[in-house]
PDB file of N, CA and C in Angstrom:
ATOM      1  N   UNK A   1       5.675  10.189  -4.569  1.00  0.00           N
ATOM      2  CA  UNK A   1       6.950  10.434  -5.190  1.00  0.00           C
ATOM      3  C   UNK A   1       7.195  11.935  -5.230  1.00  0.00           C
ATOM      4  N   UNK A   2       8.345  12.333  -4.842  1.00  0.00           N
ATOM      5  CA  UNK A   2       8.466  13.756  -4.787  1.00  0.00           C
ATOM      6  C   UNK A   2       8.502  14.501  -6.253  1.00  0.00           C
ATOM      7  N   UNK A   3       8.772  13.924  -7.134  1.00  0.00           N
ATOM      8  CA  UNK A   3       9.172  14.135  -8.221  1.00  0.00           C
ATOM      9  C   UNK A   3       7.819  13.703  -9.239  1.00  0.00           C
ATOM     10  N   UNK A   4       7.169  13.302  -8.954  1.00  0.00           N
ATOM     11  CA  UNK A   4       6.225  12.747  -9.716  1.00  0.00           C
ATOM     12  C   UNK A   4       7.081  11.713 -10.883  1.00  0.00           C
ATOM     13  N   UNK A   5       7.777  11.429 -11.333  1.00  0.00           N
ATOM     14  CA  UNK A   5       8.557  10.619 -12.029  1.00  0.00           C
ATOM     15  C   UNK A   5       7.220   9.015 -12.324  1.00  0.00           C
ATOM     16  N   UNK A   6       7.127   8.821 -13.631  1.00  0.00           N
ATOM     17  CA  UNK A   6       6.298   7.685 -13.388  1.00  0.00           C
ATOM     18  C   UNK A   6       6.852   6.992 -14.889  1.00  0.00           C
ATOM     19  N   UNK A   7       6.253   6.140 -15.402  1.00  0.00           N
ATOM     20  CA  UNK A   7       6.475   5.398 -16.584  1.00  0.00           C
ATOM     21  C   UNK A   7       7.833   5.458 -17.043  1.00  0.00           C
ATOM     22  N   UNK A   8       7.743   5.764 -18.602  1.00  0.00           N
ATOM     23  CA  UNK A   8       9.163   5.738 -18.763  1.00  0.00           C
ATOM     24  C   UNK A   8       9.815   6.510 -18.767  1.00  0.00           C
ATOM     25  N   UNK A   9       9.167   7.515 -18.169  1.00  0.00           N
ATOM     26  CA  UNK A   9      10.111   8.390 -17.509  1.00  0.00           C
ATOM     27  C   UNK A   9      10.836   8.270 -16.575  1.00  0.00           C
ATOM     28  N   UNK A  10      10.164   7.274 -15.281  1.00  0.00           N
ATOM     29  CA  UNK A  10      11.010   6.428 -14.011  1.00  0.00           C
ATOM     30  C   UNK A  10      12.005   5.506 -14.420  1.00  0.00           C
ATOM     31  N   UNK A  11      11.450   4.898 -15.555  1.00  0.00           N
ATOM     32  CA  UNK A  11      12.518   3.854 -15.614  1.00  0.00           C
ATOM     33  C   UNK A  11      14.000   4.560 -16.276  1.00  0.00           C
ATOM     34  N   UNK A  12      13.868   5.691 -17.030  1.00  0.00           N
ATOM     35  CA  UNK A  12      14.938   6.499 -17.789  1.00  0.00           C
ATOM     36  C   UNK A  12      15.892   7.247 -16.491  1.00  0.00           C
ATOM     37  N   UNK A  13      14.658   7.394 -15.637  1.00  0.00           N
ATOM     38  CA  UNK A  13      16.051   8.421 -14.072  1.00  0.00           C
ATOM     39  C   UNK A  13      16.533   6.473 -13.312  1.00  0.00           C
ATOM     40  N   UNK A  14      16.215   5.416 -13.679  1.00  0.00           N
ATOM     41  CA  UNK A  14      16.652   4.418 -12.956  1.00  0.00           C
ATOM     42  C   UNK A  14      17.649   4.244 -13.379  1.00  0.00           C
ATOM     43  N   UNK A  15      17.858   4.064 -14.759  1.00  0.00           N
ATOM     44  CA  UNK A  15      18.848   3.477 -15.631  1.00  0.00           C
ATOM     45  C   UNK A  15      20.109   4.568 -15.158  1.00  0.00           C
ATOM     46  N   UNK A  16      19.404   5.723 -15.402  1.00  0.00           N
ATOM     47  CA  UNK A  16      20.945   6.996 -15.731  1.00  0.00           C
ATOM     48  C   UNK A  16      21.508   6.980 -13.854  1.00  0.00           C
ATOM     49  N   UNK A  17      20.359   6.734 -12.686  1.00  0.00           N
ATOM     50  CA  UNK A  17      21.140   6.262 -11.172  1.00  0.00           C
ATOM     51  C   UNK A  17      21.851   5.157 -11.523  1.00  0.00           C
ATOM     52  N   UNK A  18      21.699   4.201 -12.093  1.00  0.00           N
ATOM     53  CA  UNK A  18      22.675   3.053 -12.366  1.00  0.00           C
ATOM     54  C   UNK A  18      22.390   1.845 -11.956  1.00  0.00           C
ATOM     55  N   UNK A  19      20.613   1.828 -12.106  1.00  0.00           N
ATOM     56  CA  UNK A  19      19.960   0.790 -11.359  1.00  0.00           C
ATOM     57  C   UNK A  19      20.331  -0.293 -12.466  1.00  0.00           C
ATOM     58  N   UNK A  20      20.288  -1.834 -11.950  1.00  0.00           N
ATOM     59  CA  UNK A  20      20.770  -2.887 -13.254  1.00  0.00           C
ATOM     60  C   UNK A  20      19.479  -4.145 -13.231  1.00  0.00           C
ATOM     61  N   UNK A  21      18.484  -4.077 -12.232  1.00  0.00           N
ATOM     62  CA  UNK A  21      17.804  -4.980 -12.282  1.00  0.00           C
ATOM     63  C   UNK A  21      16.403  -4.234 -12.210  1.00  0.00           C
ATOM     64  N   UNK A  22      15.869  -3.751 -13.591  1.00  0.00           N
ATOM     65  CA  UNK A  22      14.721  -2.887 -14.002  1.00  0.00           C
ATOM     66  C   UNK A  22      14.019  -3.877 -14.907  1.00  0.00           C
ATOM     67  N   UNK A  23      12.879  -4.289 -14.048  1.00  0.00           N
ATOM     68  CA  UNK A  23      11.878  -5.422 -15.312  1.00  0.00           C
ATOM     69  C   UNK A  23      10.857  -4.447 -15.396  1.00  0.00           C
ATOM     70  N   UNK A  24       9.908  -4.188 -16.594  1.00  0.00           N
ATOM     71  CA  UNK A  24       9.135  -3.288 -17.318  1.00  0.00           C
ATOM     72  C   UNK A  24       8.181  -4.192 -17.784  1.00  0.00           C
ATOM     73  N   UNK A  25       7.241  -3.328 -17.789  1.00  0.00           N
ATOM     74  CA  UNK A  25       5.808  -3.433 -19.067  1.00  0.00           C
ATOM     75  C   UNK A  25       6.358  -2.834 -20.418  1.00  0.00           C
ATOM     76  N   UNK A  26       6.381  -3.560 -21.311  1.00  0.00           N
ATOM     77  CA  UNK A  26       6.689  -2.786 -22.780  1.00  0.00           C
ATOM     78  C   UNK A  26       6.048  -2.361 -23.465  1.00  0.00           C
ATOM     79  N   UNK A  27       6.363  -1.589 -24.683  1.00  0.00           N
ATOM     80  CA  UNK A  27       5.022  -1.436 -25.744  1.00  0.00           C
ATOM     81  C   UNK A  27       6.137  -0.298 -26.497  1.00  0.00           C
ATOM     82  N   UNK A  28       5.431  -0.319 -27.688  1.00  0.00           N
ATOM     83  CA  UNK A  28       6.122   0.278 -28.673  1.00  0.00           C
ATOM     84  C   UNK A  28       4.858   1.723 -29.216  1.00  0.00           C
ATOM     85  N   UNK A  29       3.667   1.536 -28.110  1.00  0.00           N
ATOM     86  CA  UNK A  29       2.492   2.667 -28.628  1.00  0.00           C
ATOM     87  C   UNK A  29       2.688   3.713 -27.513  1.00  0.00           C
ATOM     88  N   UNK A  30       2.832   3.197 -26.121  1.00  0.00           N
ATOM     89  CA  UNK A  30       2.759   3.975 -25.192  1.00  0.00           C
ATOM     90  C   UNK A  30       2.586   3.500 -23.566  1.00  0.00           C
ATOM     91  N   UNK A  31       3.091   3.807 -22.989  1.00  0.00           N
ATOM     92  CA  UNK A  31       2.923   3.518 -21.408  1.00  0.00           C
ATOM     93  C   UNK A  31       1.485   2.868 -21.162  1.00  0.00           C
ATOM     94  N   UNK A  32       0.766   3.499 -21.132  1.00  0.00           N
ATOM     95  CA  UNK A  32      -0.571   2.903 -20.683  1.00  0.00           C
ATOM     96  C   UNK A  32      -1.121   1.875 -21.790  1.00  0.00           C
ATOM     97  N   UNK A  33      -0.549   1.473 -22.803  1.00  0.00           N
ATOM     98  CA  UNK A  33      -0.577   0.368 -23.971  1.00  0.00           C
ATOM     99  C   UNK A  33       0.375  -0.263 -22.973  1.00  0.00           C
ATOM    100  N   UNK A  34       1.626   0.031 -22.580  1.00  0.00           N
ATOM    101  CA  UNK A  34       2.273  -0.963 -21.869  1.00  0.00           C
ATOM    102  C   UNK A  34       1.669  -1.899 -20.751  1.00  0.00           C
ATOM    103  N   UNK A  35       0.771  -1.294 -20.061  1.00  0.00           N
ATOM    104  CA  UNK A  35       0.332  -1.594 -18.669  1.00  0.00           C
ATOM    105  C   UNK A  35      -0.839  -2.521 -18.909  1.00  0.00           C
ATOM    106  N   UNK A  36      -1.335  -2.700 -20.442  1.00  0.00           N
ATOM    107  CA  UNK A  36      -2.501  -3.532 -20.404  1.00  0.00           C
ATOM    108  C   UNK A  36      -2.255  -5.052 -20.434  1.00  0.00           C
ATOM    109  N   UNK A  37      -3.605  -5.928 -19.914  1.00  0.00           N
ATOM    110  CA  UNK A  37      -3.379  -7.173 -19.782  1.00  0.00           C
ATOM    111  C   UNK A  37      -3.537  -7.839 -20.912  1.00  0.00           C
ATOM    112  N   UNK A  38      -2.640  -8.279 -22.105  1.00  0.00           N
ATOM    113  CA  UNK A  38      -2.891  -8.762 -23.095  1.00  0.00           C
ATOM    114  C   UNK A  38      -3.935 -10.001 -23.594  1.00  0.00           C
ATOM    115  N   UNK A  39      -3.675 -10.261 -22.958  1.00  0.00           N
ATOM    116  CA  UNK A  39      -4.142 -12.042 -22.345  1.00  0.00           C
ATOM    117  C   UNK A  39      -3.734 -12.988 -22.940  1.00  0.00           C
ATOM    118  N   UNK A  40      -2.561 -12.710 -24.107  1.00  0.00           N
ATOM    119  CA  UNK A  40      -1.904 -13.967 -24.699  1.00  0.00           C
ATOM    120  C   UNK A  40      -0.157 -13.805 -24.236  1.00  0.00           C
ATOM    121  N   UNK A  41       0.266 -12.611 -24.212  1.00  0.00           N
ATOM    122  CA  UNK A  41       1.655 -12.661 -23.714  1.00  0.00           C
ATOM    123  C   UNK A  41       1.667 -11.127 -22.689  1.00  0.00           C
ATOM    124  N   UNK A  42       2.866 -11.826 -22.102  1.00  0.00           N
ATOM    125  CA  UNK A  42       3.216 -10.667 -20.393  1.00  0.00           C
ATOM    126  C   UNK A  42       3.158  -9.548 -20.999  1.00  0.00           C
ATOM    127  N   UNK A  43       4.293  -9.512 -22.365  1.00  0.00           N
ATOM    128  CA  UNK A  43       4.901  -8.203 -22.446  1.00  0.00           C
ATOM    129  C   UNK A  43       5.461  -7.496 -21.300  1.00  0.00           C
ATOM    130  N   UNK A  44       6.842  -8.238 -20.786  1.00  0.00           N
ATOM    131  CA  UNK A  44       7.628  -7.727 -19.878  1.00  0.00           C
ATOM    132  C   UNK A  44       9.383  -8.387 -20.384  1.00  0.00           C
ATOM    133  N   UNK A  45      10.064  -7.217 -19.773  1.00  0.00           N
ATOM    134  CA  UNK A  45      11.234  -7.496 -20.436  1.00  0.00           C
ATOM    135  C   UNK A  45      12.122  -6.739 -19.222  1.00  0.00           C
ATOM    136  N   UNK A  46      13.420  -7.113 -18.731  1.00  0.00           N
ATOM    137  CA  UNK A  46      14.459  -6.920 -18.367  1.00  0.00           C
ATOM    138  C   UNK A  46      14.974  -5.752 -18.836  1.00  0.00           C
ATOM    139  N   UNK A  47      14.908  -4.688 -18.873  1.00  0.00           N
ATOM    140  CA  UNK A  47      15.339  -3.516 -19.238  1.00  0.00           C
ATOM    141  C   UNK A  47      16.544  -3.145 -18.680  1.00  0.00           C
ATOM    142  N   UNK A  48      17.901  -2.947 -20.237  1.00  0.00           N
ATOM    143  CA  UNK A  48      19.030  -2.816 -19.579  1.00  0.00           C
ATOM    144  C   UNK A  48      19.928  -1.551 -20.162  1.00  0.00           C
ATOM    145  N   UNK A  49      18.962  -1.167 -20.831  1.00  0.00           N
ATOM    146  CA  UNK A  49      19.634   0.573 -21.266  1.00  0.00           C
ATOM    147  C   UNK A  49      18.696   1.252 -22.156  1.00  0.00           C
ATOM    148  N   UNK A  50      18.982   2.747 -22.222  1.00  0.00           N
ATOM    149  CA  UNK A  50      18.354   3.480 -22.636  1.00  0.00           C
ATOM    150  C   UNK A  50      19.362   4.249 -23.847  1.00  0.00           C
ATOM    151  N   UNK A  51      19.056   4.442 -25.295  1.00  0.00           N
ATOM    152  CA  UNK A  51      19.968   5.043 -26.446  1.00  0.00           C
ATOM    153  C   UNK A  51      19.080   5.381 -27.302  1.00  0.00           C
ATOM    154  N   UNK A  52      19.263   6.507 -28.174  1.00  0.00           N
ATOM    155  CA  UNK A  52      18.896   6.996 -29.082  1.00  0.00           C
ATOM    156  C   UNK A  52      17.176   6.553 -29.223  1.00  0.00           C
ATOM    157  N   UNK A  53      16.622   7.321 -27.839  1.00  0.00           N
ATOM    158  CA  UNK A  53      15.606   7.608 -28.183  1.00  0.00           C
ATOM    159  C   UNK A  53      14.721   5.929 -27.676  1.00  0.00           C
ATOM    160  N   UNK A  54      15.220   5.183 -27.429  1.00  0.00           N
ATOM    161  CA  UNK A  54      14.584   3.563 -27.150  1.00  0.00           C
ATOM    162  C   UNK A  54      15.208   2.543 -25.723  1.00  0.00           C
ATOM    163  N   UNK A  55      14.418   1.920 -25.287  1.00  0.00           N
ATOM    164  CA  UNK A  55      14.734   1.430 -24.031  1.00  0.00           C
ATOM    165  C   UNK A  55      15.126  -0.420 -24.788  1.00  0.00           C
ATOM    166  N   UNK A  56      16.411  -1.026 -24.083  1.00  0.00           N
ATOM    167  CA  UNK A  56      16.692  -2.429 -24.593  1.00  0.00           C
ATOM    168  C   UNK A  56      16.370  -3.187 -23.383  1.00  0.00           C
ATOM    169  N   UNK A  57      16.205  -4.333 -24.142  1.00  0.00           N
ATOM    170  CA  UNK A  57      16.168  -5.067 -22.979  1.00  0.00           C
ATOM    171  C   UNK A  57      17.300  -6.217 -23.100  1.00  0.00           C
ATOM    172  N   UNK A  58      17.290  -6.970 -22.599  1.00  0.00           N
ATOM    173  CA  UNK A  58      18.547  -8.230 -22.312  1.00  0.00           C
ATOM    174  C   UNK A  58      18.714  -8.932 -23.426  1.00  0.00           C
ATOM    175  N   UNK A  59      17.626  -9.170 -24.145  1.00  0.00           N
ATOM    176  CA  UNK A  59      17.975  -9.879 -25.160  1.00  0.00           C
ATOM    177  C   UNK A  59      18.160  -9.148 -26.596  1.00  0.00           C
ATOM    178  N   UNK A  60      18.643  -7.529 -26.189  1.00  0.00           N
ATOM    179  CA  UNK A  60      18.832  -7.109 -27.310  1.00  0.00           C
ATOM    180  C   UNK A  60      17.673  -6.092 -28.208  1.00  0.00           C
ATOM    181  N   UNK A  61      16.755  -6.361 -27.789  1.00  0.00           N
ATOM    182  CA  UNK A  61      15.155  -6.082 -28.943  1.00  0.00           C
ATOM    183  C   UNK A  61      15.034  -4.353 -27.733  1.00  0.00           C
ATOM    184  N   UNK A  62      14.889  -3.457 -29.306  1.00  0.00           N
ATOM    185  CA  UNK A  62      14.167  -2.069 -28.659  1.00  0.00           C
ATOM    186  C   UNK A  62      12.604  -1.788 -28.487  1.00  0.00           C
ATOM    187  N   UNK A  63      12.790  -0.911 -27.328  1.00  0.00           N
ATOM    188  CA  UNK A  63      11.898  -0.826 -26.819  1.00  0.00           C
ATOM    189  C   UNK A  63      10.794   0.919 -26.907  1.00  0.00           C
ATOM    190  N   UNK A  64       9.793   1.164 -27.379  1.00  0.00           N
ATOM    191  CA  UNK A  64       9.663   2.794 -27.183  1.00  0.00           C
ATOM    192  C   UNK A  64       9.153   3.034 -25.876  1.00  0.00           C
ATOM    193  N   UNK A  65       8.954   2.300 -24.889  1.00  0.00           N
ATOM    194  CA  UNK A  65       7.775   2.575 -23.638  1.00  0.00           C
ATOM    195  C   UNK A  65       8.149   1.202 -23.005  1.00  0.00           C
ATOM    196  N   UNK A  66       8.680   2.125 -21.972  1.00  0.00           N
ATOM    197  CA  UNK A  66       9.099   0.987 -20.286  1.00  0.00           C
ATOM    198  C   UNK A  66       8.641   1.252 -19.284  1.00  0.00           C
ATOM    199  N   UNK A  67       7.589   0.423 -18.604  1.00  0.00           N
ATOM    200  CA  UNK A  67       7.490   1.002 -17.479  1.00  0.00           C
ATOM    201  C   UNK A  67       8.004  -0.166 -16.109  1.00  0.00           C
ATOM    202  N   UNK A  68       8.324   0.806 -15.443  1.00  0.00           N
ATOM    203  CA  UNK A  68       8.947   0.043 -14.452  1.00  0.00           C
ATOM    204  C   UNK A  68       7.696  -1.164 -13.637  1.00  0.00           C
ATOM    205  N   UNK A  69       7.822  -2.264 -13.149  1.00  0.00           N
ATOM    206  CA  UNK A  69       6.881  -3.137 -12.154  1.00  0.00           C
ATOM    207  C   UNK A  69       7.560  -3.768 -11.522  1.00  0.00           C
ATOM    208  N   UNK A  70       7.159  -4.709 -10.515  1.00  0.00           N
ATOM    209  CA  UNK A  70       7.559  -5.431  -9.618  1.00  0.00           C
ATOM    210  C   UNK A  70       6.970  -6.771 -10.022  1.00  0.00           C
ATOM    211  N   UNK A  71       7.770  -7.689 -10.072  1.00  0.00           N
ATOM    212  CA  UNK A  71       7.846  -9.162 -10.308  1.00  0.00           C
ATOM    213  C   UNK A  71       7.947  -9.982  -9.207  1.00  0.00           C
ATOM    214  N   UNK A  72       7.338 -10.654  -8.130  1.00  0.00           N
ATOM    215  CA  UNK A  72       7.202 -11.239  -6.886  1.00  0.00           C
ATOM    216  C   UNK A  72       6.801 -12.640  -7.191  1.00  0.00           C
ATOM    217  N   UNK A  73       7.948 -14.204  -6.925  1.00  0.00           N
ATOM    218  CA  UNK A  73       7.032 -15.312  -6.824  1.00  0.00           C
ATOM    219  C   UNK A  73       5.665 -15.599  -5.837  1.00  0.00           C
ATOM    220  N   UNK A  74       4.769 -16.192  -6.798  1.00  0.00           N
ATOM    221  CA  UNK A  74       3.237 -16.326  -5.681  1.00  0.00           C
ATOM    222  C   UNK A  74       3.316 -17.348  -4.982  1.00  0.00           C
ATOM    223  N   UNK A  75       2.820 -17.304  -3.974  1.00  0.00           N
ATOM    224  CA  UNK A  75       2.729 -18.457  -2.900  1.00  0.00           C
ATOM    225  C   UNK A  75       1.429 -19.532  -3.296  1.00  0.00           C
ATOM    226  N   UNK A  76       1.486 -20.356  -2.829  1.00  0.00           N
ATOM    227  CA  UNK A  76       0.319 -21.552  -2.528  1.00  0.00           C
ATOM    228  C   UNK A  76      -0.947 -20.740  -1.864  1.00  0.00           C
ATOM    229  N   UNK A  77      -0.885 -20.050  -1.290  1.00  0.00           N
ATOM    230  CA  UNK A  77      -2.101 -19.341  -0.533  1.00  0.00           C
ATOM    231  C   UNK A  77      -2.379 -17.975  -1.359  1.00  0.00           C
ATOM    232  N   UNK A  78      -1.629 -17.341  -2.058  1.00  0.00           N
ATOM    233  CA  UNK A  78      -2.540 -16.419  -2.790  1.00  0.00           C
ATOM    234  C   UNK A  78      -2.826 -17.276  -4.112  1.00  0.00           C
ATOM    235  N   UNK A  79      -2.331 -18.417  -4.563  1.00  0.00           N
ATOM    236  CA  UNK A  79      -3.199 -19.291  -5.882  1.00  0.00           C
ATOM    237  C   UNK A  79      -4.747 -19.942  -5.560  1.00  0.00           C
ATOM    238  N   UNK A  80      -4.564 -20.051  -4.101  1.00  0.00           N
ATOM    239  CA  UNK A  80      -5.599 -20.706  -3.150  1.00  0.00           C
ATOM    240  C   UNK A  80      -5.755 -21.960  -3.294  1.00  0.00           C
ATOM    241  N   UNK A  81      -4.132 -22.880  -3.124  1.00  0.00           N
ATOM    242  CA  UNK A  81      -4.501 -24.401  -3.370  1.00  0.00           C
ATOM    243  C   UNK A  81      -3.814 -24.804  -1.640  1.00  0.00           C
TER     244      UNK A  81
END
């Protein structure tokens, strides 16, 4: 990345380009709190603006720490059935 731009800092230059389909890791402690594997819930959310200091997501609920990811359906051959 030329810019080094990463966490929620990427997702904050996505929003203000005018990107509209930004799904995130959340967390309210910090980016790399965002990125961990909980093992009871995703903690991922649709991220659809950035205000006073907090990232929203679709259903409304703020956010302190977004990081941007990629969401891909899995196939039959990477489940290995």
């Amino acid at each position: 990345m030329k810019n080094g731009l990463r966490g929620s800092a990427l997702t904050r230059a996505m929003l203000e380009r005018g990107d509209e389909d930004i799904w995130c890791a959340i967390d309210d402690d910090s980016d790399e709190q965002a990125m961990i594997d909980h093992g009871y819930n995703d903690f991922t959310a649709h991220i659809t603006s950035f205000s006073n200091g907090k990232f929203f997501c679709s259903g409304g609920m703020p956010w302190m720490f977004a990081v941007p990811v990629k969401i891909s359906e899995m196939t039959q051959a990477e489940v290995g059935l």
